[in-house]
Protein backbone atom coordinates (compact mmCIF):
# COMPACT_ATOMS: atom_id res chain seq x y z
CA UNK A 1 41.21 -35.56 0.73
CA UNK A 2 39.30 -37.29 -2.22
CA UNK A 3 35.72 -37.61 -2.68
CA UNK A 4 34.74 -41.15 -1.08
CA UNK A 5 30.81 -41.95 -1.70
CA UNK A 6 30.68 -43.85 1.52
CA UNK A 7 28.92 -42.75 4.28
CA UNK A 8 31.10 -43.03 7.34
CA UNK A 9 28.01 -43.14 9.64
CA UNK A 10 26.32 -46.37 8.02
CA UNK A 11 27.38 -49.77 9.48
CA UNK A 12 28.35 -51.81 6.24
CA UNK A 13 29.19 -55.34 5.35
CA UNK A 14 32.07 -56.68 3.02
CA UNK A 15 35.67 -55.96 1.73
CA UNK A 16 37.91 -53.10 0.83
CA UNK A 17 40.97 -54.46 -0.69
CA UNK A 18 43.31 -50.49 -0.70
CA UNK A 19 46.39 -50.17 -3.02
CA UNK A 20 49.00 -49.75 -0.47
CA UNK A 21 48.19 -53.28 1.81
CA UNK A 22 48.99 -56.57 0.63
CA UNK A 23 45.33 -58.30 2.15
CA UNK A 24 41.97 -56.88 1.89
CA UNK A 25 39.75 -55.47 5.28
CA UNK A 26 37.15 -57.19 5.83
CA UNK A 27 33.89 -55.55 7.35
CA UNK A 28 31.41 -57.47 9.36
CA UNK A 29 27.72 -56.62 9.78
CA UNK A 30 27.37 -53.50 10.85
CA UNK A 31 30.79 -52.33 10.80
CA UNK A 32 31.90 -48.69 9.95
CA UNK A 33 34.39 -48.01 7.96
CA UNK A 34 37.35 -45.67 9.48
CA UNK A 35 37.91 -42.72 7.26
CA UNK A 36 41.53 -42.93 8.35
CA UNK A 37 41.61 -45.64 5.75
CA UNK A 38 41.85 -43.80 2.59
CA UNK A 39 44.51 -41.53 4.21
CA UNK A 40 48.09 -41.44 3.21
CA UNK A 41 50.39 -42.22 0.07
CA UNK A 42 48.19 -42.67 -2.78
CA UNK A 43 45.81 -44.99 -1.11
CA UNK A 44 42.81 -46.18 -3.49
CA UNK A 45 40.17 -49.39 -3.70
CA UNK A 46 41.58 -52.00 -5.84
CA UNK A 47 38.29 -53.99 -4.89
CA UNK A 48 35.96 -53.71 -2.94
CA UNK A 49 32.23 -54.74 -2.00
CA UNK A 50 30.31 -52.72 0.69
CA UNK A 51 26.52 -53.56 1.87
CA UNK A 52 24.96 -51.79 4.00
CA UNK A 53 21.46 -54.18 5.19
CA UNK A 54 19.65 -51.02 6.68
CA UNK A 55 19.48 -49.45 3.79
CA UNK A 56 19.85 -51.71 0.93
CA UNK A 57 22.77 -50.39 -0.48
């Protein structure tokens, strides 16, 4: 597995749009992020903005 900077215990807000889907996800407020995500066949962020309110980030 690669190294992701997200922390899969914060609840974030935004969009991760991955290589291998045709739409981004989109992430409410405080919705985590499934590691499962980044698994498979070459799987990377095209785009992607992540805030997380608790922390600022």
């Amino acid at each position: 597995m690669m190294d992701i900077n997200i922390d899969f215990n914060q609840p974030y807000e935004g969009y991760l749009w991955m290589s291998n889907e045709n739409h981004p996800q989109v992430f409410h407020p405080e919705s985590l992020i499934d590691r499962q995500l980044f698994e498979g066949h070459n799987p990377f962020v095209a785009e992607g903005y992540l805030f997380n309110h608790e922390k600022g980030i």
